[in-house]
PDB file of N, CA and C in Angstrom:
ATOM      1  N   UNK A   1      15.721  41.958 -17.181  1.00  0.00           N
ATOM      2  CA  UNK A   1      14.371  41.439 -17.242  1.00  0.00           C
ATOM      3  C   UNK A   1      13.410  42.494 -17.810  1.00  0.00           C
ATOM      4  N   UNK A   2      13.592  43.936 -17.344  1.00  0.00           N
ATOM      5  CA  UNK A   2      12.555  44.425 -17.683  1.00  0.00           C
ATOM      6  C   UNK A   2      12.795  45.280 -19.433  1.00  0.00           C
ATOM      7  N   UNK A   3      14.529  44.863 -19.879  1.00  0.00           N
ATOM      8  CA  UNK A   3      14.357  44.728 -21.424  1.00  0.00           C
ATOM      9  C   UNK A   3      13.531  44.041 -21.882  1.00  0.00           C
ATOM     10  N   UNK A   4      13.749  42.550 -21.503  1.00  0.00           N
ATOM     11  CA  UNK A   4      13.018  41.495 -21.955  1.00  0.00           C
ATOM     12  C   UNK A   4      11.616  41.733 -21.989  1.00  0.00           C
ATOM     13  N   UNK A   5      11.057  42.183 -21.251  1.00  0.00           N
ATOM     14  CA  UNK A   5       9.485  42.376 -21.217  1.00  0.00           C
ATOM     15  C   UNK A   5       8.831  43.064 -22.073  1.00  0.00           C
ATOM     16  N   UNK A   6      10.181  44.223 -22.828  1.00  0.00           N
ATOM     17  CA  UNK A   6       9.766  45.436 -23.153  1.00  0.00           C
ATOM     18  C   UNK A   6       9.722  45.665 -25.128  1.00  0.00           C
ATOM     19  N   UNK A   7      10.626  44.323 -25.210  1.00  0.00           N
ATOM     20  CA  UNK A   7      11.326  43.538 -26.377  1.00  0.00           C
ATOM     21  C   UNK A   7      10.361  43.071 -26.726  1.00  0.00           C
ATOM     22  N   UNK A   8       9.544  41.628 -25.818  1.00  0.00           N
ATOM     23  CA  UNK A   8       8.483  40.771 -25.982  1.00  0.00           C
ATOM     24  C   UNK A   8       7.212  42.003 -26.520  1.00  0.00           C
ATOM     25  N   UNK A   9       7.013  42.562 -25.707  1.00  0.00           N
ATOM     26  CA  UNK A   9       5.511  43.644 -25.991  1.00  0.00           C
ATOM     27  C   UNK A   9       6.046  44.068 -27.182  1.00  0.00           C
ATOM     28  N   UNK A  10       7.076  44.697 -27.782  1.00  0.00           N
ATOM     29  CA  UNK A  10       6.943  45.335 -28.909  1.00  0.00           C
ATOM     30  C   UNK A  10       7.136  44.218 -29.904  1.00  0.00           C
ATOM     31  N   UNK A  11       7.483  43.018 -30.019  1.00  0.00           N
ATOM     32  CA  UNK A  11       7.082  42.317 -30.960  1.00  0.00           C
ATOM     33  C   UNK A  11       5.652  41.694 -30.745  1.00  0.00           C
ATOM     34  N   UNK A  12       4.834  41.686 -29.965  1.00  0.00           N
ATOM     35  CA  UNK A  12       3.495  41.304 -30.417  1.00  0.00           C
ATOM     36  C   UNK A  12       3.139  42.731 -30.549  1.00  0.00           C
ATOM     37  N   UNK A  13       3.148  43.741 -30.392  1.00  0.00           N
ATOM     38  CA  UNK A  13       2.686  44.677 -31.194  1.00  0.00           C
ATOM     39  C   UNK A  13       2.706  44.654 -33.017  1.00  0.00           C
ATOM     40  N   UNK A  14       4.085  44.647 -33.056  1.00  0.00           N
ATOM     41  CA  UNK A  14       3.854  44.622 -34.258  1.00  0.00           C
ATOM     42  C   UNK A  14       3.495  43.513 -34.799  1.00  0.00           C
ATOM     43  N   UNK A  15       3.398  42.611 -34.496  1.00  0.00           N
ATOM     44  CA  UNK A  15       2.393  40.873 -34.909  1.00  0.00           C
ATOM     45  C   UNK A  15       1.089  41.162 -34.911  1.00  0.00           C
ATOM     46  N   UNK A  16       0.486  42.296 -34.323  1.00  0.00           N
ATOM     47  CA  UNK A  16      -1.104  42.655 -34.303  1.00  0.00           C
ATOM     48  C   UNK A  16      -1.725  43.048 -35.365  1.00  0.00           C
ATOM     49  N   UNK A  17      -2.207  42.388 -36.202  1.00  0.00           N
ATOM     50  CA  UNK A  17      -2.734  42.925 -37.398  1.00  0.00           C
ATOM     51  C   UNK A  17      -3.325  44.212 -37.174  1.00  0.00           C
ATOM     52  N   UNK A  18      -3.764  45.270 -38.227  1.00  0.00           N
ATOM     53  CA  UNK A  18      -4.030  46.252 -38.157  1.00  0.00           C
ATOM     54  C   UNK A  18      -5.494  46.595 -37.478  1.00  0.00           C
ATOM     55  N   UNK A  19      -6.119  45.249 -38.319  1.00  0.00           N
ATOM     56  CA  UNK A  19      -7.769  45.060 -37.750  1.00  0.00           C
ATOM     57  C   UNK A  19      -7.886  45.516 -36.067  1.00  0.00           C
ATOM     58  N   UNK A  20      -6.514  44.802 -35.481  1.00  0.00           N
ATOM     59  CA  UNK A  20      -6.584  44.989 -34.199  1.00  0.00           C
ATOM     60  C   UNK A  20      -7.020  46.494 -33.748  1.00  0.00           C
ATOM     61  N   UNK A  21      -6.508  47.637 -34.629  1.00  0.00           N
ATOM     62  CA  UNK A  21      -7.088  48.811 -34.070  1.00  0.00           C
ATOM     63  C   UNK A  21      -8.110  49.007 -34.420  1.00  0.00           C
ATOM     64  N   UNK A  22      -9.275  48.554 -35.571  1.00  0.00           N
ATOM     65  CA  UNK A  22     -10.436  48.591 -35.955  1.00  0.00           C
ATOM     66  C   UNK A  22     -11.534  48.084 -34.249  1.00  0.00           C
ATOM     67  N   UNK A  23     -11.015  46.929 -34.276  1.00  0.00           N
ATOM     68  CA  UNK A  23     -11.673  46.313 -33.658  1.00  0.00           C
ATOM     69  C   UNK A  23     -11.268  46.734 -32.073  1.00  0.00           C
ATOM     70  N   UNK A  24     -10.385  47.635 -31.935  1.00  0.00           N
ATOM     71  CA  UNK A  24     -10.306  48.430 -30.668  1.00  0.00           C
ATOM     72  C   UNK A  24     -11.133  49.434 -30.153  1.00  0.00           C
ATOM     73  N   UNK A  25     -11.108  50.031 -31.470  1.00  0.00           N
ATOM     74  CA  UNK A  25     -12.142  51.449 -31.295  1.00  0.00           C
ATOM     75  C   UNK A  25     -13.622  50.900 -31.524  1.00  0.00           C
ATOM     76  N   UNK A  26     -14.123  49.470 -32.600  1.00  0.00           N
ATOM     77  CA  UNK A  26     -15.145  49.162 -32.057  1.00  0.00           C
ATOM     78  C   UNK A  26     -15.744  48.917 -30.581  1.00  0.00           C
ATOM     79  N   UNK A  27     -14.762  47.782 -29.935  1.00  0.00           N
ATOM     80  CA  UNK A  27     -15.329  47.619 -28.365  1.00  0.00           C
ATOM     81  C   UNK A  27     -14.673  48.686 -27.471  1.00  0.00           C
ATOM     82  N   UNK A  28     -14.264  50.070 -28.013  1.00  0.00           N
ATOM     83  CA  UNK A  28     -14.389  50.311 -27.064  1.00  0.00           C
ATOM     84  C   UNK A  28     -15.105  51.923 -26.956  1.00  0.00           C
ATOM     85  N   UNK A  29     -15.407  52.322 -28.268  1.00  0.00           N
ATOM     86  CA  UNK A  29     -16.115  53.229 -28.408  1.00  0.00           C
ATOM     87  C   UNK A  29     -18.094  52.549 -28.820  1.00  0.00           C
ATOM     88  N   UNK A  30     -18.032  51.608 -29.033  1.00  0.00           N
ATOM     89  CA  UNK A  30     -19.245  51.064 -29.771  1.00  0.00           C
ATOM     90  C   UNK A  30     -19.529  51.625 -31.000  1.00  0.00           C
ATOM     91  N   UNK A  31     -20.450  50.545 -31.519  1.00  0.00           N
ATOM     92  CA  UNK A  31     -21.242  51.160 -32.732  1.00  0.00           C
ATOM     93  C   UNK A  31     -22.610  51.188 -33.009  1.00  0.00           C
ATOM     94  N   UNK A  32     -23.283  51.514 -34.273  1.00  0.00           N
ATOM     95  CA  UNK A  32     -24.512  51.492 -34.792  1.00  0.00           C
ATOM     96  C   UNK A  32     -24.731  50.598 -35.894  1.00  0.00           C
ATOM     97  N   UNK A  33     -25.533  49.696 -36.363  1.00  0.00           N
ATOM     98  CA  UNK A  33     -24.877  48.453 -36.990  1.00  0.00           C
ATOM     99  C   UNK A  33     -26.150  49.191 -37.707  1.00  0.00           C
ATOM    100  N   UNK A  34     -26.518  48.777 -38.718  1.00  0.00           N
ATOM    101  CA  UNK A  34     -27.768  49.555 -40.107  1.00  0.00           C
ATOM    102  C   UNK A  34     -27.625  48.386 -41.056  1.00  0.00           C
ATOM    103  N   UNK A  35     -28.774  47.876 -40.884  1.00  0.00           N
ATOM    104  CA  UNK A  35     -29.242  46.605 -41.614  1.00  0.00           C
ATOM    105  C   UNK A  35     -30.602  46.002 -41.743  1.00  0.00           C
ATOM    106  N   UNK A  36     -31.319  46.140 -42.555  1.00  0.00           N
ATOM    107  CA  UNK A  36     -32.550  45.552 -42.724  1.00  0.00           C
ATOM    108  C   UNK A  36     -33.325  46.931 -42.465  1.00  0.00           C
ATOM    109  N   UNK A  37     -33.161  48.184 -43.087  1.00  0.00           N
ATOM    110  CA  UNK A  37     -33.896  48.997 -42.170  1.00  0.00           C
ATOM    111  C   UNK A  37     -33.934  49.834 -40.830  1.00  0.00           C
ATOM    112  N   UNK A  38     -32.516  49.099 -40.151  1.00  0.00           N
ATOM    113  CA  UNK A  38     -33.036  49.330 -38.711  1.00  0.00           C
ATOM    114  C   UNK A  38     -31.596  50.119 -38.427  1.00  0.00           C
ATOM    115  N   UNK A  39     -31.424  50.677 -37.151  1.00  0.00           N
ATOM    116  CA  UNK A  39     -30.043  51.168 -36.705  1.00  0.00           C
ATOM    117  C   UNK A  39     -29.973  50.804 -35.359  1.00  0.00           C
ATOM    118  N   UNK A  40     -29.062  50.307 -35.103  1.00  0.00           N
ATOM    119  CA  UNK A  40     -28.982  49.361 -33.782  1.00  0.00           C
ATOM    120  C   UNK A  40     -27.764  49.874 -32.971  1.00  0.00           C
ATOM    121  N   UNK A  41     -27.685  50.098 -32.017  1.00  0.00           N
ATOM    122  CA  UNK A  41     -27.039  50.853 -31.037  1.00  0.00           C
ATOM    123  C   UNK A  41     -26.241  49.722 -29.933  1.00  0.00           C
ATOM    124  N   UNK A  42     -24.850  49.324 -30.579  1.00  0.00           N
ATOM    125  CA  UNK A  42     -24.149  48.193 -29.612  1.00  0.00           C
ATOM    126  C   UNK A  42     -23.478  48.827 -28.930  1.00  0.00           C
ATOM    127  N   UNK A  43     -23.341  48.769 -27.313  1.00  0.00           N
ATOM    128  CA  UNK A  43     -22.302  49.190 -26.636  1.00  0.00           C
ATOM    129  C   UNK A  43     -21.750  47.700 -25.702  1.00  0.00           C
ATOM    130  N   UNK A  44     -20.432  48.060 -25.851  1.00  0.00           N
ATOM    131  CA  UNK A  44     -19.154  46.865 -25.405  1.00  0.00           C
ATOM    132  C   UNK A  44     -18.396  47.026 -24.121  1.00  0.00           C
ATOM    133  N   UNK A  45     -18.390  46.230 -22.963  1.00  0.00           N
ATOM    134  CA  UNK A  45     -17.965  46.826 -22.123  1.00  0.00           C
ATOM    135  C   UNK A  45     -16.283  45.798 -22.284  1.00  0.00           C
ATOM    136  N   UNK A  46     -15.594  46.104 -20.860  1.00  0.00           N
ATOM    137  CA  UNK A  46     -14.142  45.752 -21.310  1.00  0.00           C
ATOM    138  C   UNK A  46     -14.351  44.506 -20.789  1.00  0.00           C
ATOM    139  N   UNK A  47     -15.154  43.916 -20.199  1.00  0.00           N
ATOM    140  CA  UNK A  47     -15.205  42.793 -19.321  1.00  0.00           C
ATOM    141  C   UNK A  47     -15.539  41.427 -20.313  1.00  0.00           C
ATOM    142  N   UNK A  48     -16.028  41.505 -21.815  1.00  0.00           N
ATOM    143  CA  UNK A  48     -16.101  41.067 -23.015  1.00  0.00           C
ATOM    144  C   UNK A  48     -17.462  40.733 -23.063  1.00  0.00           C
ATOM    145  N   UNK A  49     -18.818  41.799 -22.486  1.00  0.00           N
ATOM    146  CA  UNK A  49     -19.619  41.613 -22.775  1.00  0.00           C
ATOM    147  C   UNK A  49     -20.460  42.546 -23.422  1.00  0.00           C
ATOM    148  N   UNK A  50     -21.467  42.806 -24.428  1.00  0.00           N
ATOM    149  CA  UNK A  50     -22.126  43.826 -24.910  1.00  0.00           C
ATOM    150  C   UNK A  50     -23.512  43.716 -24.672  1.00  0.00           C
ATOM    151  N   UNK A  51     -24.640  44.799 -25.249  1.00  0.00           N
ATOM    152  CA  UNK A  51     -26.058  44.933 -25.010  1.00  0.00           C
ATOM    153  C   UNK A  51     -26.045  46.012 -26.714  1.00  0.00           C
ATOM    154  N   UNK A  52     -27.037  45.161 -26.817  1.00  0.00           N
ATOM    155  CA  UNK A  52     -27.909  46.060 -28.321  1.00  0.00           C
ATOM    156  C   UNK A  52     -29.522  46.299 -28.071  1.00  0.00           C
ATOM    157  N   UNK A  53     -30.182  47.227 -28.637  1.00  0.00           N
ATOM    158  CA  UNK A  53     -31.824  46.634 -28.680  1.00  0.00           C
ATOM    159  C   UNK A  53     -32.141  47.437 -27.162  1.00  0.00           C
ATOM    160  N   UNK A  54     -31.772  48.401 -26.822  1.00  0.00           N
ATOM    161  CA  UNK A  54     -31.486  48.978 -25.243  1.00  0.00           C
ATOM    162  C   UNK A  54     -31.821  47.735 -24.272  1.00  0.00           C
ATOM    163  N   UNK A  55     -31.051  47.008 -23.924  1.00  0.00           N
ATOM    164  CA  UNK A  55     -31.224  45.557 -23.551  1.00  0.00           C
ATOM    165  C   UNK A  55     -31.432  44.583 -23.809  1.00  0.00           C
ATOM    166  N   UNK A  56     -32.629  44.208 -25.090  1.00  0.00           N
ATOM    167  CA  UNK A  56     -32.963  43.242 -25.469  1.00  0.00           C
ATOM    168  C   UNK A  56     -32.171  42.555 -25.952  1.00  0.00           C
ATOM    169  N   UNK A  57     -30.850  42.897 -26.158  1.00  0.00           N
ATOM    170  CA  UNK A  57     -30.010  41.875 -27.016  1.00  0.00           C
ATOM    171  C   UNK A  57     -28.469  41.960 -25.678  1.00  0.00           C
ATOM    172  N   UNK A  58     -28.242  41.177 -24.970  1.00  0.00           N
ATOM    173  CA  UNK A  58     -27.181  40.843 -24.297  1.00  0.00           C
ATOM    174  C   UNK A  58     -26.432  39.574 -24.665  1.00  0.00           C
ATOM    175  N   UNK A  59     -25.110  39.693 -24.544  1.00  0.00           N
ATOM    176  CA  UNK A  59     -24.403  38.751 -24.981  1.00  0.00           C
ATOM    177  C   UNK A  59     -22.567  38.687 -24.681  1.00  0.00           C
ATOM    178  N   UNK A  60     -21.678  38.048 -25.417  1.00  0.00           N
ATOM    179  CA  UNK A  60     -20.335  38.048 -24.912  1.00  0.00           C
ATOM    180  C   UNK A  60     -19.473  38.627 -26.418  1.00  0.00           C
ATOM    181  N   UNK A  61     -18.471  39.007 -25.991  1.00  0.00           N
ATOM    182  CA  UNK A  61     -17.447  39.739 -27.475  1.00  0.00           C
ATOM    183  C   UNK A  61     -16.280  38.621 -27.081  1.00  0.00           C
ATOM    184  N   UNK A  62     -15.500  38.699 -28.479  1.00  0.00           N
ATOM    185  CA  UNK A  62     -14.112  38.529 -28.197  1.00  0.00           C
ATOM    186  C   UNK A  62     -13.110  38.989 -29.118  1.00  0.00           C
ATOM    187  N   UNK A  63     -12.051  39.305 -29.538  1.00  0.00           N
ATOM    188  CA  UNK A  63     -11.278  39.496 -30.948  1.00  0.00           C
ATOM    189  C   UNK A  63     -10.532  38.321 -30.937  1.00  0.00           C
ATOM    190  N   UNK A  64     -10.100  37.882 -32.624  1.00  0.00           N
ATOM    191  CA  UNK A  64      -9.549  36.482 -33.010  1.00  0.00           C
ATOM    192  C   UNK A  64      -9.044  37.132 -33.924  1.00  0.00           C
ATOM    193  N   UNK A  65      -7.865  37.453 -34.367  1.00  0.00           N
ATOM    194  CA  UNK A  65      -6.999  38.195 -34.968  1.00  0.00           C
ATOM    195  C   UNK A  65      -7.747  39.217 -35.786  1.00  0.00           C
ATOM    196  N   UNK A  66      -8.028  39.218 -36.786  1.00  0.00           N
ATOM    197  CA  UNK A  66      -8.750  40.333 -37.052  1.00  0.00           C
ATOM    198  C   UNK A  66     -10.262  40.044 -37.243  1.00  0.00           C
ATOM    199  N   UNK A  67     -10.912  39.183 -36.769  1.00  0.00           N
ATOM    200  CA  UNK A  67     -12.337  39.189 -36.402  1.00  0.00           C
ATOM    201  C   UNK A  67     -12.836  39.286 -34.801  1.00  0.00           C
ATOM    202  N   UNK A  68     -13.947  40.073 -35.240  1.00  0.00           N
ATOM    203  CA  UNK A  68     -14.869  40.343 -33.895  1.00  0.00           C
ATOM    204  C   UNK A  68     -15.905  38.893 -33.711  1.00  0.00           C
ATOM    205  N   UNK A  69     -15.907  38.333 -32.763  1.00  0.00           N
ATOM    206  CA  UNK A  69     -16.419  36.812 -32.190  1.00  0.00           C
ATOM    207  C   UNK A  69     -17.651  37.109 -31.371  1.00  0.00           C
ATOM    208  N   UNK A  70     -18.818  37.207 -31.390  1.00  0.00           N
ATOM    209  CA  UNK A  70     -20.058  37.225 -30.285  1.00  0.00           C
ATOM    210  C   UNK A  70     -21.055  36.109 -30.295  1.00  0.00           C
ATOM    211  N   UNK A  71     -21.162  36.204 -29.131  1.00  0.00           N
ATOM    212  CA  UNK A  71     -22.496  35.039 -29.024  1.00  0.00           C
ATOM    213  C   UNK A  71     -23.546  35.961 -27.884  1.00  0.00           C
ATOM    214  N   UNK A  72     -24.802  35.811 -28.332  1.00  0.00           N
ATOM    215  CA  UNK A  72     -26.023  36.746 -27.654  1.00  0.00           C
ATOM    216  C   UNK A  72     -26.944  35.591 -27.245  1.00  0.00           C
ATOM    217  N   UNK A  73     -28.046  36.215 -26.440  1.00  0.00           N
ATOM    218  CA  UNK A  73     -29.120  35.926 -25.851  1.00  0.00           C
ATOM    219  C   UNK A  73     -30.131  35.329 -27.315  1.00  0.00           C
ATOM    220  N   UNK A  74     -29.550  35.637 -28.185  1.00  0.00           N
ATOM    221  CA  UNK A  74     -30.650  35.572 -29.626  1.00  0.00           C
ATOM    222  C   UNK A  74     -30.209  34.278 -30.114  1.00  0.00           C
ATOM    223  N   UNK A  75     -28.298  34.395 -29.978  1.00  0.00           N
ATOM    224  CA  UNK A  75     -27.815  33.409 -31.301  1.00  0.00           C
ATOM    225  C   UNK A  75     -26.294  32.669 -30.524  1.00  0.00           C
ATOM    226  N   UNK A  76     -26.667  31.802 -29.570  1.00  0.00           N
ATOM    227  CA  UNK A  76     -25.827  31.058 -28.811  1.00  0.00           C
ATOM    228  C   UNK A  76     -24.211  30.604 -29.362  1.00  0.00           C
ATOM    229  N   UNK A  77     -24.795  30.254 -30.564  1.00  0.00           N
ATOM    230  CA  UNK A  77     -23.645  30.096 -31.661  1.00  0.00           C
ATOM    231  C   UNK A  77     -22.707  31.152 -31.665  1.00  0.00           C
ATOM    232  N   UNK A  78     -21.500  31.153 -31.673  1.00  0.00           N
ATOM    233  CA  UNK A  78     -20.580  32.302 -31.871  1.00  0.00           C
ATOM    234  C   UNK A  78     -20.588  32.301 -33.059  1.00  0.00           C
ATOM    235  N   UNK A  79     -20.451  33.502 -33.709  1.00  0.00           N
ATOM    236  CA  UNK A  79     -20.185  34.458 -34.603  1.00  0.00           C
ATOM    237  C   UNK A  79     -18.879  34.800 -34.938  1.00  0.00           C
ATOM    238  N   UNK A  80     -18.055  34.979 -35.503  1.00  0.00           N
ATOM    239  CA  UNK A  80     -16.619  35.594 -35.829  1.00  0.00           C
ATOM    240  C   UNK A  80     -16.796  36.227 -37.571  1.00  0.00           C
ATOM    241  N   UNK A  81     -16.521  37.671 -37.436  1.00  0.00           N
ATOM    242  CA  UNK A  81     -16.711  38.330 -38.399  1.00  0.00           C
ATOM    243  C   UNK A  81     -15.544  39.184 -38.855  1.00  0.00           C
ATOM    244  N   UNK A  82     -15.147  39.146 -40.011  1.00  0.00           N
ATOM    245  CA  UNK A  82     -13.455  39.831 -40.248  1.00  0.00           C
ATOM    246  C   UNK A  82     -14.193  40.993 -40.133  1.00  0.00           C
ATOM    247  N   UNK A  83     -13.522  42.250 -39.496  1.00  0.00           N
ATOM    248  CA  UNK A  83     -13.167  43.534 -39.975  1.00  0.00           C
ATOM    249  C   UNK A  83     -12.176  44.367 -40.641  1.00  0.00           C
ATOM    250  N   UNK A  84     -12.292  45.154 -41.032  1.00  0.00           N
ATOM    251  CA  UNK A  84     -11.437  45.969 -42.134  1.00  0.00           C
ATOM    252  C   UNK A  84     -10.099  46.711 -40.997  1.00  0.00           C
ATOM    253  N   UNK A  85      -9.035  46.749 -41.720  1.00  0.00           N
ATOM    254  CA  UNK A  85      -8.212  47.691 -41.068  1.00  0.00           C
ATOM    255  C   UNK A  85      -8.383  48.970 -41.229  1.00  0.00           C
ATOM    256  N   UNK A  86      -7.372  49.668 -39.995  1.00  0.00           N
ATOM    257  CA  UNK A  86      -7.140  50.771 -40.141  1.00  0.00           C
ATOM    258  C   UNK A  86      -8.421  51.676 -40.189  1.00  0.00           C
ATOM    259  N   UNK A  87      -9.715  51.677 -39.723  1.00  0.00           N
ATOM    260  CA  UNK A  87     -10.874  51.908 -39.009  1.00  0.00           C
ATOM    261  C   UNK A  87     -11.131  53.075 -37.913  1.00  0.00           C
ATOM    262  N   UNK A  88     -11.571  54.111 -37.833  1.00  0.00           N
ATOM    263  CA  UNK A  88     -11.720  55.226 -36.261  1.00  0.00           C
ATOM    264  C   UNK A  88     -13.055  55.333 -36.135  1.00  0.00           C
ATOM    265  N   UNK A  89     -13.046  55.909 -35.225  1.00  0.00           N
ATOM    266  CA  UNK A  89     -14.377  56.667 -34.639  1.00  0.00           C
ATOM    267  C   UNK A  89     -14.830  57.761 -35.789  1.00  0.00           C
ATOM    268  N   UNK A  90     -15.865  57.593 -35.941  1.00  0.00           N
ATOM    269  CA  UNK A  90     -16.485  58.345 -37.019  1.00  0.00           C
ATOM    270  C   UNK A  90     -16.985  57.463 -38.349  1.00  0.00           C
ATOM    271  N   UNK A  91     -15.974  56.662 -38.602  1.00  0.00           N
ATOM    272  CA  UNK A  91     -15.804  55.918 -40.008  1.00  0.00           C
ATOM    273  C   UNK A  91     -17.105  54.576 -39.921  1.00  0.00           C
ATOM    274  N   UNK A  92     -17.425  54.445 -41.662  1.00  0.00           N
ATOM    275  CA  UNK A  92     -18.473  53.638 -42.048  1.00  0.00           C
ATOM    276  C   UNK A  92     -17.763  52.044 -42.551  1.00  0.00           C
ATOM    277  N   UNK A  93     -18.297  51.293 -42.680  1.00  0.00           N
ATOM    278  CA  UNK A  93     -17.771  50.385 -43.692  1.00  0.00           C
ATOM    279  C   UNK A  93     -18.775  49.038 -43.727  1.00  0.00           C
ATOM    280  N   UNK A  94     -18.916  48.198 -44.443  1.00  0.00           N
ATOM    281  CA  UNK A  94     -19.210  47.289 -44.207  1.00  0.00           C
ATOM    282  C   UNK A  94     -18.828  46.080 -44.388  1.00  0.00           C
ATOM    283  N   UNK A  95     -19.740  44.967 -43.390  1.00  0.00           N
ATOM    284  CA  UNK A  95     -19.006  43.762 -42.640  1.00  0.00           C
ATOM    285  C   UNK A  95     -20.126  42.935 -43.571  1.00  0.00           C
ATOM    286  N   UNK A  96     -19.940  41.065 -43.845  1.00  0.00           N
ATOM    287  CA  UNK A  96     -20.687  40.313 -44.148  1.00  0.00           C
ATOM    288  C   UNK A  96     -20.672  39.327 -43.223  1.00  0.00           C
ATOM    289  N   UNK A  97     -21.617  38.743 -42.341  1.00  0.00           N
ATOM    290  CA  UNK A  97     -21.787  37.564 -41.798  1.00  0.00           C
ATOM    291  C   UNK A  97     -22.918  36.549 -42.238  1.00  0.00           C
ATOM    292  N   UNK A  98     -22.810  35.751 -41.358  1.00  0.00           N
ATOM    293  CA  UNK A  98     -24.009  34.488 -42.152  1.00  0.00           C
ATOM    294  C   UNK A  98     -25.547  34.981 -41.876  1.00  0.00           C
ATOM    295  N   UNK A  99     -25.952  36.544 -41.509  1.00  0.00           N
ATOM    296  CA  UNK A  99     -27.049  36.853 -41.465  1.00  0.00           C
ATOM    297  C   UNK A  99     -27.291  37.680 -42.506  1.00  0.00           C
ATOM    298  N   UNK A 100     -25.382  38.181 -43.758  1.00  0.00           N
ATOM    299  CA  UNK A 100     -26.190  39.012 -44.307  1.00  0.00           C
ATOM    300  C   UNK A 100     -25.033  40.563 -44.757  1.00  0.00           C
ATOM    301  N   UNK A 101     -24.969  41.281 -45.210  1.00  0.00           N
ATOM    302  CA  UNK A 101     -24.266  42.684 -45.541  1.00  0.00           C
ATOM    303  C   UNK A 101     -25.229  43.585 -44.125  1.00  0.00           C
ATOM    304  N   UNK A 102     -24.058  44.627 -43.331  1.00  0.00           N
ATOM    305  CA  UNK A 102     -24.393  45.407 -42.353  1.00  0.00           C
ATOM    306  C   UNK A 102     -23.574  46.395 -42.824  1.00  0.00           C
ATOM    307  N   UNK A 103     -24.001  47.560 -42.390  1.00  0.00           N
ATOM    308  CA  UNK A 103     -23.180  49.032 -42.680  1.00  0.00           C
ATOM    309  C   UNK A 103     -22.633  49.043 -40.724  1.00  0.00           C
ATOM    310  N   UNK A 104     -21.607  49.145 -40.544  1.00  0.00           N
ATOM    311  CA  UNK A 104     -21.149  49.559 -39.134  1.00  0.00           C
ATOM    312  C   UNK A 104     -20.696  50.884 -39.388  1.00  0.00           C
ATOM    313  N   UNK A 105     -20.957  51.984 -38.258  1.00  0.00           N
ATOM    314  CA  UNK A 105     -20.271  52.957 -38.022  1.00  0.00           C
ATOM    315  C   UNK A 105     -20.005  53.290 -36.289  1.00  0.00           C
ATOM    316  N   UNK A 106     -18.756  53.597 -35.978  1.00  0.00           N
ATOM    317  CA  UNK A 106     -17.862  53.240 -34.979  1.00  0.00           C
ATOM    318  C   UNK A 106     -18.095  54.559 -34.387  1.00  0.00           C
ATOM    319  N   UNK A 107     -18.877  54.811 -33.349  1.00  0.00           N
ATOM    320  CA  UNK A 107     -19.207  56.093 -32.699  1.00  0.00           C
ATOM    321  C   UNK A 107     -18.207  56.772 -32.257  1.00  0.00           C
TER     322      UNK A 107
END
């Protein structure tokens, strides 16, 4: 049994798209999203909820294979946004959603 368990985990590992580690070190290091001017400070907790705006912006996360999924206090509607693979702490890149081009960098 505890082959079996051990078999199963390493094939959804490797079934995890790469995004999956992008979007690891996003929720779980946070980021700074830079758009319109502004630099916005998201932190993600593990429980699948985040805060931007030092509060003003609360809301829920989720990952969907390689997109990040949120819905906030602002925009009820969920969101699902691809991210890039292969992604760390430190690194820039940018994302497009239906609000627009954002620069993310992954603290």
């Amino acid at each position: 049994m505890r082959h079996l368990f051990a078999a199963a985990f390493a094939v959804l590992a490797l079934a995890t798209p790469a995004a999956a580690d992008t979007l690891q070190e996003v929720t779980t290091k946070g980021i700074i999203l830079s758009a319109q001017g502004m630099d916005i400070d998201v932190k993600y907790t593990p429980d699948g909820k985040f805060t931007a705006m030092d509060g003003q912006v609360v809301g829920e996360w989720r990952i969907d294979g390689d997109k990040l999924c949120t819905k906030s206090n602002f925009d009820p509607n969920e969101q699902c946004v691809a991210y890039p693979k292969d992604k760390k702490s430190g690194d820039s890149f940018e994302i497009t959603s239906p609000q627009g081009t954002a620069t993310i960098k992954i603290k």
